[in-house]
PDB file of N, CA and C in Angstrom:
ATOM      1  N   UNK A   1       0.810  -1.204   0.000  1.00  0.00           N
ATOM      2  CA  UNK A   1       0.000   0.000   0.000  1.00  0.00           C
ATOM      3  C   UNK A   1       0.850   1.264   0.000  1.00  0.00           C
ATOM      4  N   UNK A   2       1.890   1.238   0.752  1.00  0.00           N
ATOM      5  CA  UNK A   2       2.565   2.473   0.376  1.00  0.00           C
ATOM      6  C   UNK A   2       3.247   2.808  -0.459  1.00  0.00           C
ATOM      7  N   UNK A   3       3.445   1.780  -1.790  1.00  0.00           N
ATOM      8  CA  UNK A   3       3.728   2.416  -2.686  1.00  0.00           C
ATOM      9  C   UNK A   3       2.837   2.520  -3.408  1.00  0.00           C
ATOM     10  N   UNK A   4       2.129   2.580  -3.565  1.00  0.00           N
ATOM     11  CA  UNK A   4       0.560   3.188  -3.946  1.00  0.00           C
ATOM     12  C   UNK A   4       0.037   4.584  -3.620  1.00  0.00           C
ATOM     13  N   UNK A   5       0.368   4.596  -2.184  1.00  0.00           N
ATOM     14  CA  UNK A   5       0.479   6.274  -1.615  1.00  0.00           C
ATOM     15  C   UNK A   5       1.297   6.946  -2.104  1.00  0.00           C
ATOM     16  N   UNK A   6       2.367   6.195  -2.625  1.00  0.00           N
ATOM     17  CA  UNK A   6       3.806   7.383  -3.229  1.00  0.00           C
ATOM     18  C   UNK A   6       3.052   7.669  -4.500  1.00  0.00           C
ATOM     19  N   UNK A   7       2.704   6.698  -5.469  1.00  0.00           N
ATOM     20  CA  UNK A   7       2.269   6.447  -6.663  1.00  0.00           C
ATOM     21  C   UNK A   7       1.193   8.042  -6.669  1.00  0.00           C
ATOM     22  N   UNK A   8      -0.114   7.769  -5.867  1.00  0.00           N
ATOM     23  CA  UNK A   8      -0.466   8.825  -5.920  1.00  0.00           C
ATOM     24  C   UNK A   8      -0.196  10.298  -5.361  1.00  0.00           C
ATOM     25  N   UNK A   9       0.728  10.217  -4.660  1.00  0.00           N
ATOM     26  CA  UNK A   9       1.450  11.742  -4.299  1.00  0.00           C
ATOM     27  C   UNK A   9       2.409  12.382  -5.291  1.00  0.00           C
ATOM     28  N   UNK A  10       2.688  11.310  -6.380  1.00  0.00           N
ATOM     29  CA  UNK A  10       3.793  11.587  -7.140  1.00  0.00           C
ATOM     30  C   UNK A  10       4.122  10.428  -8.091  1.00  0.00           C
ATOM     31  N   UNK A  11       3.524  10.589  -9.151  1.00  0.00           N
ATOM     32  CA  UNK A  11       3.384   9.205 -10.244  1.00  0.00           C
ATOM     33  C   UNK A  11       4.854   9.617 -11.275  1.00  0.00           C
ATOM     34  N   UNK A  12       5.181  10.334 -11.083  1.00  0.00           N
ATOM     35  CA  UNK A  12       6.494  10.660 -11.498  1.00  0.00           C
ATOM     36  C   UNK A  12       7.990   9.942 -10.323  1.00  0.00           C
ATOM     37  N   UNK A  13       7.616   9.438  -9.702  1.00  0.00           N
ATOM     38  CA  UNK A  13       8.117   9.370  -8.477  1.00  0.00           C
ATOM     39  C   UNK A  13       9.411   7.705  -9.267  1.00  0.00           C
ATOM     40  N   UNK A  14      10.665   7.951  -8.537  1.00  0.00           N
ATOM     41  CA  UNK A  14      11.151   6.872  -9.192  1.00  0.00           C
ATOM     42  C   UNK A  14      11.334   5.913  -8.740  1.00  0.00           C
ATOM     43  N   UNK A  15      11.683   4.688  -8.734  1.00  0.00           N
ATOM     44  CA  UNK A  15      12.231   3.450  -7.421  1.00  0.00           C
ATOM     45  C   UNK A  15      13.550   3.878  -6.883  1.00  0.00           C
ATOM     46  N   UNK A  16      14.029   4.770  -6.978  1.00  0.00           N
ATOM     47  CA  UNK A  16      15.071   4.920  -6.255  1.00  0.00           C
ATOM     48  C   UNK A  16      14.667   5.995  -5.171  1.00  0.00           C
ATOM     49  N   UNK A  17      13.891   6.572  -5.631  1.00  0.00           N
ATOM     50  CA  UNK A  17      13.048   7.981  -4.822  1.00  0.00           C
ATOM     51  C   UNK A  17      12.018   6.804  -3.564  1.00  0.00           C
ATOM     52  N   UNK A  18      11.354   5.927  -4.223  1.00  0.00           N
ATOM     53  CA  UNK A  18      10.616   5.104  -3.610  1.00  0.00           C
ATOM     54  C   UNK A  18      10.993   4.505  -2.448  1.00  0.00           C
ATOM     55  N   UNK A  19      12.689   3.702  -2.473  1.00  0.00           N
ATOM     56  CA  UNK A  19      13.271   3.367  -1.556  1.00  0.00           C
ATOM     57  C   UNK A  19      13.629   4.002  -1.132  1.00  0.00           C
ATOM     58  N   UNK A  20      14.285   4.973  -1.147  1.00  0.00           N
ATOM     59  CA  UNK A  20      14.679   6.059   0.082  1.00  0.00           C
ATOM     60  C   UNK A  20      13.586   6.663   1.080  1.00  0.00           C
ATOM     61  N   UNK A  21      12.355   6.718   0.540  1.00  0.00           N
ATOM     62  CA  UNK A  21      10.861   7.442   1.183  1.00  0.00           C
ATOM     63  C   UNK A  21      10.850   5.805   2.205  1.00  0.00           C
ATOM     64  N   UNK A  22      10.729   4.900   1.640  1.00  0.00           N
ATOM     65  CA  UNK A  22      10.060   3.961   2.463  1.00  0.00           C
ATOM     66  C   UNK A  22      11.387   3.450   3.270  1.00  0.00           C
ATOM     67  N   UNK A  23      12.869   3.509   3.067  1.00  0.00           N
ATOM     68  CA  UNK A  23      13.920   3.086   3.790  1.00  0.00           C
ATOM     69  C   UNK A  23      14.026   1.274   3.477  1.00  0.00           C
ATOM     70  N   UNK A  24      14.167   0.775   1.802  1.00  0.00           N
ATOM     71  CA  UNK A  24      14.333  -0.374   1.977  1.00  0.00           C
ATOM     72  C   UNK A  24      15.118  -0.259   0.703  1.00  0.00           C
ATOM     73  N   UNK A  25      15.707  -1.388   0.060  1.00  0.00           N
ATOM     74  CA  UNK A  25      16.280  -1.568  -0.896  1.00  0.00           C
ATOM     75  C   UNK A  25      15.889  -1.483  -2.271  1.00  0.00           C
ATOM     76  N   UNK A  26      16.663  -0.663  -3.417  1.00  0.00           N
ATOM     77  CA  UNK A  26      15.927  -1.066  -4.927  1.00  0.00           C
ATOM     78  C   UNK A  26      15.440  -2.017  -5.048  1.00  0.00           C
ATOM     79  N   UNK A  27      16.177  -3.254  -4.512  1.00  0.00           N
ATOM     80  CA  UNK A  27      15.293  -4.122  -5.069  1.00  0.00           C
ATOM     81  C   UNK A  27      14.124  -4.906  -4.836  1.00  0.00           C
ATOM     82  N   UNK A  28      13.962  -4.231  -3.386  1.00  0.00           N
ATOM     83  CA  UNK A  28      12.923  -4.589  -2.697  1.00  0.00           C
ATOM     84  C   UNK A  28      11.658  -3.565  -3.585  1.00  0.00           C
ATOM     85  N   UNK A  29      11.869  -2.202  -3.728  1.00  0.00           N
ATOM     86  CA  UNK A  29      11.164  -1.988  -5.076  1.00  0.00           C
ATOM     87  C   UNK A  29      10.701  -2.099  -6.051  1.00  0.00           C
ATOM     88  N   UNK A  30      11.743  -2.940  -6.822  1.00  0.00           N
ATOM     89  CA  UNK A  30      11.778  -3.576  -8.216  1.00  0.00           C
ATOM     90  C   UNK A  30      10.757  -4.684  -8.264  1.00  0.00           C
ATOM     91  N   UNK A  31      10.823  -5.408  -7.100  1.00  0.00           N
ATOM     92  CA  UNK A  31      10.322  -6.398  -7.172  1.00  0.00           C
ATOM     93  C   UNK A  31       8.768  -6.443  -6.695  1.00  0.00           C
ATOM     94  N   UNK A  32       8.173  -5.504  -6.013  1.00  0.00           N
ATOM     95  CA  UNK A  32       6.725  -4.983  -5.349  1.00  0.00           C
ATOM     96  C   UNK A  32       6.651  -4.287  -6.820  1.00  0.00           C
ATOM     97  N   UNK A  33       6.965  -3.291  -7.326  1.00  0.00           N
ATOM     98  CA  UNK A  33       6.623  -2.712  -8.437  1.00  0.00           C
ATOM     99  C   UNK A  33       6.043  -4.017  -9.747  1.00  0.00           C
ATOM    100  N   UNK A  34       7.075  -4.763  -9.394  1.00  0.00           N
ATOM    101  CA  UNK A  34       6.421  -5.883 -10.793  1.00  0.00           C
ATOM    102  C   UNK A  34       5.685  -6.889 -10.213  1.00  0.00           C
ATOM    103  N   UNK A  35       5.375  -6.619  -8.848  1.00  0.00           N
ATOM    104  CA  UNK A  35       4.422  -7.735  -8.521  1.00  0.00           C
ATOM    105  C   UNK A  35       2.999  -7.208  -8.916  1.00  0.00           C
ATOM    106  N   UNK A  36       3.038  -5.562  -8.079  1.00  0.00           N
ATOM    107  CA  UNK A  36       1.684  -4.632  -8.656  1.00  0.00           C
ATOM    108  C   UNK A  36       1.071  -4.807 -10.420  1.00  0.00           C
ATOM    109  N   UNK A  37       2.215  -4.651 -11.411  1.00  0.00           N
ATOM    110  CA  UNK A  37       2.161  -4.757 -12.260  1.00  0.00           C
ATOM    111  C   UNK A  37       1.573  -5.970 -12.858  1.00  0.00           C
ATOM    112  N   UNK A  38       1.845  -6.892 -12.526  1.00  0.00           N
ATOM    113  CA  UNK A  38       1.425  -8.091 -13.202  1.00  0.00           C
ATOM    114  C   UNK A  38       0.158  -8.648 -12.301  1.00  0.00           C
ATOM    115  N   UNK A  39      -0.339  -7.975 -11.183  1.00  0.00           N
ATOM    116  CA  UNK A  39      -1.559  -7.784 -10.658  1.00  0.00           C
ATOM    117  C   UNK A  39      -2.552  -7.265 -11.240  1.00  0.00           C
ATOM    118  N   UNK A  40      -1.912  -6.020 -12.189  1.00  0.00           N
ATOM    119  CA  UNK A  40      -2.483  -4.876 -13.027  1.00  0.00           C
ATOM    120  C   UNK A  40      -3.418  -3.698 -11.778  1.00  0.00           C
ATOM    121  N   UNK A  41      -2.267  -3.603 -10.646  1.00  0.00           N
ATOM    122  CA  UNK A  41      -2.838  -2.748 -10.299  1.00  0.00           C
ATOM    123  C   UNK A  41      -2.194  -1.186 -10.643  1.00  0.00           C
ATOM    124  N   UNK A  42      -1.223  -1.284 -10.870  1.00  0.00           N
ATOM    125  CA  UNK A  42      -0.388   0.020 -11.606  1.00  0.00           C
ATOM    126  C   UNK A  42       0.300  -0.664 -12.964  1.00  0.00           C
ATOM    127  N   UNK A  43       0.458   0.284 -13.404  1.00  0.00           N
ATOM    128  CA  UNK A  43       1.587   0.243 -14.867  1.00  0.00           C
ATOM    129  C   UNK A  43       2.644   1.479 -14.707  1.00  0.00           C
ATOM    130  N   UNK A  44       3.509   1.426 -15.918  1.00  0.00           N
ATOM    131  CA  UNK A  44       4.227   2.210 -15.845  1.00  0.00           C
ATOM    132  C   UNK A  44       3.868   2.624 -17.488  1.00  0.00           C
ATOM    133  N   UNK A  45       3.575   4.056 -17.772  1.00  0.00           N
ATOM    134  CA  UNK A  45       3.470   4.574 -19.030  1.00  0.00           C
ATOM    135  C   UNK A  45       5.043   5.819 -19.460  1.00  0.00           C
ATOM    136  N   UNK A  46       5.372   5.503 -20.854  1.00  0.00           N
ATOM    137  CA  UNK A  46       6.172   6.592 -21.295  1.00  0.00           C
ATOM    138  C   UNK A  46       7.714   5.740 -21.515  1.00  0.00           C
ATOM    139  N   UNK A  47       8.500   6.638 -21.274  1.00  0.00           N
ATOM    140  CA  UNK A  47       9.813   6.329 -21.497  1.00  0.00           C
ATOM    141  C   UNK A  47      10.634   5.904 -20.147  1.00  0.00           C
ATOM    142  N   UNK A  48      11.463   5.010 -20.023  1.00  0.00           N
ATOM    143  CA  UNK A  48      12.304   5.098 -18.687  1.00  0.00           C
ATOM    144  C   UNK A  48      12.466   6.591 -18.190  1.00  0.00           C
ATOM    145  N   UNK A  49      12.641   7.183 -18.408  1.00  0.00           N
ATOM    146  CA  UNK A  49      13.338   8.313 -18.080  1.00  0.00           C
ATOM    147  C   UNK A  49      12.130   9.807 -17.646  1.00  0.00           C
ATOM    148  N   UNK A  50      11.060   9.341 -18.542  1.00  0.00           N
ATOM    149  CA  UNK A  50      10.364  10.397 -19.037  1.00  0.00           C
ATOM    150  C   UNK A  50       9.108   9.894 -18.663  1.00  0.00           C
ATOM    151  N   UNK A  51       8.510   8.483 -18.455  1.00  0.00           N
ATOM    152  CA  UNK A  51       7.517   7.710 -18.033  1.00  0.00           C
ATOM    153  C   UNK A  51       6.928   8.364 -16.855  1.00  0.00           C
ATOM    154  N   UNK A  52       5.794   7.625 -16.089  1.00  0.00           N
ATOM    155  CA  UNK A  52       4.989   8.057 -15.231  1.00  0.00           C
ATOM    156  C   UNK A  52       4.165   6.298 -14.590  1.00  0.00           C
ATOM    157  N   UNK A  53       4.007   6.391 -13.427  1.00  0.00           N
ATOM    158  CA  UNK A  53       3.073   5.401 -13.073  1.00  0.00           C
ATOM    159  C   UNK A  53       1.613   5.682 -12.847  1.00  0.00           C
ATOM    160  N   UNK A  54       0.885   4.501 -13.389  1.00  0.00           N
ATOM    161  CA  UNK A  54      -0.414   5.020 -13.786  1.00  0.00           C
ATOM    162  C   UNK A  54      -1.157   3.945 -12.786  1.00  0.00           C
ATOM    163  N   UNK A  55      -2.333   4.612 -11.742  1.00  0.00           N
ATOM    164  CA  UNK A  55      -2.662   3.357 -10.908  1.00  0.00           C
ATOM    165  C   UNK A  55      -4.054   2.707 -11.977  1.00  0.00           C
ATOM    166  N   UNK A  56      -4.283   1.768 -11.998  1.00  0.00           N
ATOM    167  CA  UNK A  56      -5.557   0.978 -12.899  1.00  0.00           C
ATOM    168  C   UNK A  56      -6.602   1.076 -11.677  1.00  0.00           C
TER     169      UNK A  56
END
């Protein structure tokens, strides 16, 4: 859930921004991010760089 709260405070928001807010590892990110994803409860739209997360 709280990255869901980040998601909507800031869908620009990055996994590296993510782990530092919540105090755990990228890859503890990486890996909740693609769990959400393949849940289809968020996506990620755009470019790496330039992208945005979109909640479904």
């Amino acid at each position: 859930m709280a990255i869901i709260d980040i998601i909507k405070e800031n869908p620009n928001c990055t996994q590296s921004q993510m782990a530092e807010l919540l105090g755990v590892s990228e890859k503890t990110i990486e890996r909740d991010t693609a769990e959400l994803q393949s849940s289809g409860i968020i996506k990620y739209e755009g470019e790496k760089k330039n992208g945005a997360w979109v909640l479904r």
